[in-house]
C-alpha atoms as a PDB file:
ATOM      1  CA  UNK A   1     -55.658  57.341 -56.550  1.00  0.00           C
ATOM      2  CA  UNK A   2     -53.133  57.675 -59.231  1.00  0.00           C
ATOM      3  CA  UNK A   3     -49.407  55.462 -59.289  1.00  0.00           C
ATOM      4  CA  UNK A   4     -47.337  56.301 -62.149  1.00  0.00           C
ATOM      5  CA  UNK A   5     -49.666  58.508 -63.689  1.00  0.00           C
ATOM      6  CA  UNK A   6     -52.346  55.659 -63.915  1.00  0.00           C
ATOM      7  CA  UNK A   7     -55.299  55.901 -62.272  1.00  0.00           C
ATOM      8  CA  UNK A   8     -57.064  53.128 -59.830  1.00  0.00           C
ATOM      9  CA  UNK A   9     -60.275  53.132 -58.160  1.00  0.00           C
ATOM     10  CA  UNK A  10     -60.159  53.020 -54.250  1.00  0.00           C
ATOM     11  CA  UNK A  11     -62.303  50.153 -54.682  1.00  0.00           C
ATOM     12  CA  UNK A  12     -59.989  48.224 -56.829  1.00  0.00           C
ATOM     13  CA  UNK A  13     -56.806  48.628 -54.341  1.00  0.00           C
ATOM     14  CA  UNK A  14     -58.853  47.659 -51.162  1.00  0.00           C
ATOM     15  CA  UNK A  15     -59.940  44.589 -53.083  1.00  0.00           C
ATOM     16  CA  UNK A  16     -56.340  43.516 -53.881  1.00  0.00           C
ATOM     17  CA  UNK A  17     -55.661  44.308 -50.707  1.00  0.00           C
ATOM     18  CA  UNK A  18     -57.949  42.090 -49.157  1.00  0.00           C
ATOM     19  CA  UNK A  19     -57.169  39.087 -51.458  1.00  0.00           C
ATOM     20  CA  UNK A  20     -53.409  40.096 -50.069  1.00  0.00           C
ATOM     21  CA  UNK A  21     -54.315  39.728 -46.119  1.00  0.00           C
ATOM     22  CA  UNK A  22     -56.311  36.760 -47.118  1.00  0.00           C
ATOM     23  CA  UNK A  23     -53.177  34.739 -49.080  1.00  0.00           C
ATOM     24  CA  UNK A  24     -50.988  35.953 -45.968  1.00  0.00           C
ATOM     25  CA  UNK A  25     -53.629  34.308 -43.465  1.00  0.00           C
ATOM     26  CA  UNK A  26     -53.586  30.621 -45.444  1.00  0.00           C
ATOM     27  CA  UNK A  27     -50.289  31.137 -45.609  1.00  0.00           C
ATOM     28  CA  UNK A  28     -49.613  31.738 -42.102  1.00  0.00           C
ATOM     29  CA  UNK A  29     -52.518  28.879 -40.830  1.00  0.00           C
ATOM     30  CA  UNK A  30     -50.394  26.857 -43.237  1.00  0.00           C
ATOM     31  CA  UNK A  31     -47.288  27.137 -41.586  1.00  0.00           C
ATOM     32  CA  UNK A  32     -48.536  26.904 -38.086  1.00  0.00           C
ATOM     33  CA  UNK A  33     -49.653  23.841 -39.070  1.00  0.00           C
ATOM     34  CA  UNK A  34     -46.427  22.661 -40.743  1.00  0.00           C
ATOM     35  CA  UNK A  35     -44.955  23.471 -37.374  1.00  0.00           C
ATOM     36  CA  UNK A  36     -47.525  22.162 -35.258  1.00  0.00           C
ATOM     37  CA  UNK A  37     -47.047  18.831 -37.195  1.00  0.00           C
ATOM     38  CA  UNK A  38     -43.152  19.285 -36.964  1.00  0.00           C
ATOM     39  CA  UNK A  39     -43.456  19.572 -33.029  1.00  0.00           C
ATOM     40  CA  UNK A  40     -45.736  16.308 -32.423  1.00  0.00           C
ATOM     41  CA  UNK A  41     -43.023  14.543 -35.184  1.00  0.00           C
ATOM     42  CA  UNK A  42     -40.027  15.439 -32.572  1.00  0.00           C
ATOM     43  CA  UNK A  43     -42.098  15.063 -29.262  1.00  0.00           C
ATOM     44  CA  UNK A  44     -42.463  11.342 -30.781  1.00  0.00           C
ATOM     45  CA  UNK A  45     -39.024  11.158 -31.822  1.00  0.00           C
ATOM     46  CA  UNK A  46     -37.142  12.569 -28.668  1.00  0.00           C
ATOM     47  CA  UNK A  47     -39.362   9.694 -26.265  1.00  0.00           C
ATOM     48  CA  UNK A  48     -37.299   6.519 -25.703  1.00  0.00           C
ATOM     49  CA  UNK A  49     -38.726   2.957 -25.378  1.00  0.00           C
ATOM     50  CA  UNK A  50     -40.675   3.292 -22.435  1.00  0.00           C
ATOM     51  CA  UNK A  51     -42.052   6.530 -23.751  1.00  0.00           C
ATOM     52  CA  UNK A  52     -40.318   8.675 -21.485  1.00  0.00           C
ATOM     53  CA  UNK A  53     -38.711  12.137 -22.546  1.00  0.00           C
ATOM     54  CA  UNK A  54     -35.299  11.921 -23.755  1.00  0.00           C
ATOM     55  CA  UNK A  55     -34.913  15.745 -22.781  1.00  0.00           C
ATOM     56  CA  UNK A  56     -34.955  14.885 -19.386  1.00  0.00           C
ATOM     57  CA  UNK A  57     -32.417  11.397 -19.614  1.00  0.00           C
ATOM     58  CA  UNK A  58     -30.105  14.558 -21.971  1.00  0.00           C
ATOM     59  CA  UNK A  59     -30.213  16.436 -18.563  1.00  0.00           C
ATOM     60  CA  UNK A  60     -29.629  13.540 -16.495  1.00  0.00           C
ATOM     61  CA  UNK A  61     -26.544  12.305 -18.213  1.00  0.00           C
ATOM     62  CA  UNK A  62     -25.109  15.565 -17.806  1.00  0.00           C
ATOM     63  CA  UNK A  63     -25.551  16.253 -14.555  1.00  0.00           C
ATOM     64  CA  UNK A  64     -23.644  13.169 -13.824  1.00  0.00           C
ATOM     65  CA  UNK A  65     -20.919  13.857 -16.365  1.00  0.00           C
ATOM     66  CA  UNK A  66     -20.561  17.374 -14.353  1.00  0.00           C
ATOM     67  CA  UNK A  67     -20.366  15.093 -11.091  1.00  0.00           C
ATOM     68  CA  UNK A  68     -18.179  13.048 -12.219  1.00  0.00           C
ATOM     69  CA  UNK A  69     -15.911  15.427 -13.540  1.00  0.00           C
ATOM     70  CA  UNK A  70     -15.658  17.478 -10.102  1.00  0.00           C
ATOM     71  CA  UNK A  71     -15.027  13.924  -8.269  1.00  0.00           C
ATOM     72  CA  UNK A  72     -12.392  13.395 -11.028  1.00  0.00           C
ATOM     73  CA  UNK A  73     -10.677  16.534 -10.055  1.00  0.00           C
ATOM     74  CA  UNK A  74     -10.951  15.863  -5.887  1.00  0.00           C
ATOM     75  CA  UNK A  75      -8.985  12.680  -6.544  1.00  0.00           C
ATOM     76  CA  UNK A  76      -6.546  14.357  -8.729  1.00  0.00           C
ATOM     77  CA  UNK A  77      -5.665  16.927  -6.375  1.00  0.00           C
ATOM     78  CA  UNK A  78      -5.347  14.455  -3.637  1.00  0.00           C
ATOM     79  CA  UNK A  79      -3.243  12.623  -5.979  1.00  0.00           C
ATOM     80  CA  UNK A  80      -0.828  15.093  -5.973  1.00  0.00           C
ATOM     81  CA  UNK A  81      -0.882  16.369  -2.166  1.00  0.00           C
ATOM     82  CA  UNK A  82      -0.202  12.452  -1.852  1.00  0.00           C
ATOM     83  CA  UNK A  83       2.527  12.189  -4.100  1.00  0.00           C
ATOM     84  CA  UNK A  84       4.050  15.648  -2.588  1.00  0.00           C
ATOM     85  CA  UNK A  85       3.967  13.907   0.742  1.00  0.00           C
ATOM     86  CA  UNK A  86       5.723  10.159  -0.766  1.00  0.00           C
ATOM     87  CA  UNK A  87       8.656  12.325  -1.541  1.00  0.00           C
ATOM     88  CA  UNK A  88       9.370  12.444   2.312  1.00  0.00           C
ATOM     89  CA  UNK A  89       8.663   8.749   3.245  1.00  0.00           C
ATOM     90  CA  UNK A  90      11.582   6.128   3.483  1.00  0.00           C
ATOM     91  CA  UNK A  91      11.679   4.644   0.497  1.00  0.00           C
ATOM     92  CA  UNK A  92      15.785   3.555   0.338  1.00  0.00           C
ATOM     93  CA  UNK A  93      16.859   1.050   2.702  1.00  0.00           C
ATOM     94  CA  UNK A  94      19.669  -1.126   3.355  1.00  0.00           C
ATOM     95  CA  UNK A  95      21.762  -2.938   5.653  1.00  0.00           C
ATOM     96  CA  UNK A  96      25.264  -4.318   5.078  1.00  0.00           C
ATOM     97  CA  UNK A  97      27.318  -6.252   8.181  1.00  0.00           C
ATOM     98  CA  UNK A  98      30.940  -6.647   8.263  1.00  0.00           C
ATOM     99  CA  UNK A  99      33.596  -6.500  10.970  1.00  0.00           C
ATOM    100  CA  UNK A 100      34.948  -3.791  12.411  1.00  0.00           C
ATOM    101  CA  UNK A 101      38.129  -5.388  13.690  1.00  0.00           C
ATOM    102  CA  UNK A 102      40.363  -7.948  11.975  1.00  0.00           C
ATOM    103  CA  UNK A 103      40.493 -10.428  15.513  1.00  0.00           C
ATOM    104  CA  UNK A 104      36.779 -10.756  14.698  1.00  0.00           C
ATOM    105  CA  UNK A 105      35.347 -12.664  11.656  1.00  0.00           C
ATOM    106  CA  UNK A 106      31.741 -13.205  12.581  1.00  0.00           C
ATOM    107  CA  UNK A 107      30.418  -9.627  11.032  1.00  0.00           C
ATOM    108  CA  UNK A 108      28.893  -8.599  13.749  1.00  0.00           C
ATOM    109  CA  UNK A 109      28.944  -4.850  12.850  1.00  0.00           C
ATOM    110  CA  UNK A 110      26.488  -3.421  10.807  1.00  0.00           C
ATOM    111  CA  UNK A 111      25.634  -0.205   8.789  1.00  0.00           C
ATOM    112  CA  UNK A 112      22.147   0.353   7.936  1.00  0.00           C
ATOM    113  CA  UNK A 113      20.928   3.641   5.358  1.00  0.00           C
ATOM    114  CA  UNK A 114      17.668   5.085   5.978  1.00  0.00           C
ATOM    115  CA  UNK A 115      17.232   7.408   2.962  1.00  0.00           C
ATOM    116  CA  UNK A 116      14.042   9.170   1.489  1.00  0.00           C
ATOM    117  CA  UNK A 117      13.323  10.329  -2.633  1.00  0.00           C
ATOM    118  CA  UNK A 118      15.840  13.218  -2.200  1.00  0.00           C
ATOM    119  CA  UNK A 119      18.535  10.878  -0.574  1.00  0.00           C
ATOM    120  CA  UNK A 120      17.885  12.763   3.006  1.00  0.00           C
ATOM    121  CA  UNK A 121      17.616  10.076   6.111  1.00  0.00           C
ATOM    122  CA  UNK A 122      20.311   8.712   8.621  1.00  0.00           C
ATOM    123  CA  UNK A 123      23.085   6.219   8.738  1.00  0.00           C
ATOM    124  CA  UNK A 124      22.884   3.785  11.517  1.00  0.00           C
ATOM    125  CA  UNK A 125      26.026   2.093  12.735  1.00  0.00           C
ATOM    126  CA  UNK A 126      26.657  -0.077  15.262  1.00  0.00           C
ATOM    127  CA  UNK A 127      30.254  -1.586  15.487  1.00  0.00           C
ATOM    128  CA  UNK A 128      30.666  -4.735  17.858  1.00  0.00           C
ATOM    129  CA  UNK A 129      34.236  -5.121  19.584  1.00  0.00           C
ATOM    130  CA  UNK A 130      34.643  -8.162  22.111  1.00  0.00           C
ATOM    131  CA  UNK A 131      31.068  -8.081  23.321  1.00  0.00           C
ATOM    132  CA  UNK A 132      30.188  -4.652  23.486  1.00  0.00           C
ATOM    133  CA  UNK A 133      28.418  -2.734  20.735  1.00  0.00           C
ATOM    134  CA  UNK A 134      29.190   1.350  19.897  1.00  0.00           C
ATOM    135  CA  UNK A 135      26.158   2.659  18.000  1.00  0.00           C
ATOM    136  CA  UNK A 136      26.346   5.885  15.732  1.00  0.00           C
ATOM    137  CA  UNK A 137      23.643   7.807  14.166  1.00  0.00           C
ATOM    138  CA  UNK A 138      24.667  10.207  11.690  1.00  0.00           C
ATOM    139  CA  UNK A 139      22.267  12.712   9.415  1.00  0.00           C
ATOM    140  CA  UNK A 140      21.916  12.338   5.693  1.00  0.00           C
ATOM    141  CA  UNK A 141      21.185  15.404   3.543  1.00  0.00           C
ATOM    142  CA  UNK A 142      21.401  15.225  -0.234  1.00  0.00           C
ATOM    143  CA  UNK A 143      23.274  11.987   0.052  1.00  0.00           C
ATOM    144  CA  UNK A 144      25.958  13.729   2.419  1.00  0.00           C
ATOM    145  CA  UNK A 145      26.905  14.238   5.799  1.00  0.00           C
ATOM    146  CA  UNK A 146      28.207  17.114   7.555  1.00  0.00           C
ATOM    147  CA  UNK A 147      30.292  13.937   9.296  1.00  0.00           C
ATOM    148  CA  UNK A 148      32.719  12.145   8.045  1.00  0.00           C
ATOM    149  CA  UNK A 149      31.356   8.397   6.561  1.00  0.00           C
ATOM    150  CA  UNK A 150      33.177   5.140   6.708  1.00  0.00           C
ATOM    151  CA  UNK A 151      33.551   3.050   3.654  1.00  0.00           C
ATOM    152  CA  UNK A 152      30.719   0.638   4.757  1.00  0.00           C
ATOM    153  CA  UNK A 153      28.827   4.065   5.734  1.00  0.00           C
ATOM    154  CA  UNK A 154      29.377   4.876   1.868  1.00  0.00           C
ATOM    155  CA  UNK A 155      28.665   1.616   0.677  1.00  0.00           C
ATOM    156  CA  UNK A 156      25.365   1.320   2.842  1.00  0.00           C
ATOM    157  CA  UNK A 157      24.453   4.217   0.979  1.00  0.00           C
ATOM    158  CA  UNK A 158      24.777   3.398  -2.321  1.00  0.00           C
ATOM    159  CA  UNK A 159      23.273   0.147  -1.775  1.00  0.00           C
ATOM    160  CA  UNK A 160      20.046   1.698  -0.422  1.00  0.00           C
ATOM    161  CA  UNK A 161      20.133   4.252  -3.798  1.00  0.00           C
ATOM    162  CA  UNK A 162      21.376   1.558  -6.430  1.00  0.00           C
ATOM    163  CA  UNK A 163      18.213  -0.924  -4.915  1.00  0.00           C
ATOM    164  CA  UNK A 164      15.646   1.617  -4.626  1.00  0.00           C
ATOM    165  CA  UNK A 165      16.410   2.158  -8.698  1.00  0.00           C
ATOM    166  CA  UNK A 166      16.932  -1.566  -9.305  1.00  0.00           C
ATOM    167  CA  UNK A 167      13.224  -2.054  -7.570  1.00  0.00           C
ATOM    168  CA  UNK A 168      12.243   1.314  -9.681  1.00  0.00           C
ATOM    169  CA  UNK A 169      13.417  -0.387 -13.152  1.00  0.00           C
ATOM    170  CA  UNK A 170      11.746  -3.317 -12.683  1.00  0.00           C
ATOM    171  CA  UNK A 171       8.482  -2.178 -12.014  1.00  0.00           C
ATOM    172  CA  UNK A 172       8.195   0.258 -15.038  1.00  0.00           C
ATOM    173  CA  UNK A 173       9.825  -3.021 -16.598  1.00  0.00           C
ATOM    174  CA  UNK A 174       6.458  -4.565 -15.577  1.00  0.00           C
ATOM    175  CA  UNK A 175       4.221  -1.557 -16.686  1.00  0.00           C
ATOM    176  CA  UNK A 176       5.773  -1.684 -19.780  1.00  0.00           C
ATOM    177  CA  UNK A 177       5.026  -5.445 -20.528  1.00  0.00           C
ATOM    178  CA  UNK A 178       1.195  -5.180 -19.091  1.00  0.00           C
ATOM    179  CA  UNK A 179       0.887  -2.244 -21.848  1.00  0.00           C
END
């Protein structure tokens, strides 16, 4: 056989080729053992105290990391269907007496405001006059009526509202100081 206008004997090429395979097989059960090695190194490595497999602890933790995420994100959606729904409870509230008539000094008339977040409730008032009392209940929308409101209507109202923030102030007040 002739390469680059040399000749070589058959003979001579099988023989290198030979000594070729046979550096590619030490080579080969060389690194197979390198990585056999490698593998028993880590096995030993990845086993905790107790000689279990950390693999499986790996696993573990996650799975509980995934639960606990999806539990994290049930109580944050019910977190905000409940604070959809506090919007609507009675959270403004007052009550202011007085008298209705000028024979009568004992305040026995009374105004109370019943309001929610958005200012939306009632306005209760009950007026006394010489043993008898007259009781009124009149819708509150938006802080208004569609009726026409008394002064101590008015003021019942904006007592319940200026409260509610007073009581609002000092509790971030308190968040603030905890922080």
């Amino acid at each position: 056989m002739s390469f680059f206008g040399i000749n070589f004997p058959i003979e001579l090429i099988l023989f290198y080729f030979v000594i070729i395979l046979v550096i590619l097989l030490i080579i080969s059960i060389w690194g197979l053992t390198v990585a056999l090695k490698t593998n028993k190194k880590m096995k030993s490595v990845l086993k905790d105290a107790a000689g279990n497999d950390i693999t499986d602890a790996i696993i573990n933790y996650y799975q509980k990391c995934s639960e606990i995420m999806n539990n994290y994100h049930e109580a944050e959606s019910r977190l905000q269907e409940i604070e959809r729904e506090v919007g609507s409870c009675v959270k403004k509230i007052s009550a202011i007496r007085y008298n209705a008539f000028e024979d009568n000094n004992a305040k026995l008339s009374f105004v109370t405001a019943v309001l929610d977040d958005s200012d939306s409730g009632f306005v209760l008032n009950g007026v006394y006059s010489r043993g008898q009392t007259a009781t009124y209940l009149k819708p509150i929308t938006n802080g208004k009526s569609q009726y026409e409101l008394s002064e101590e209507e008015e003021e019942a109202i904006k007592t319940a509202q200026y409260n509610y923030e007073k009581r609002r102030q000092v509790k971030l007040s308190e968040i603030d100081t905890k922080e």
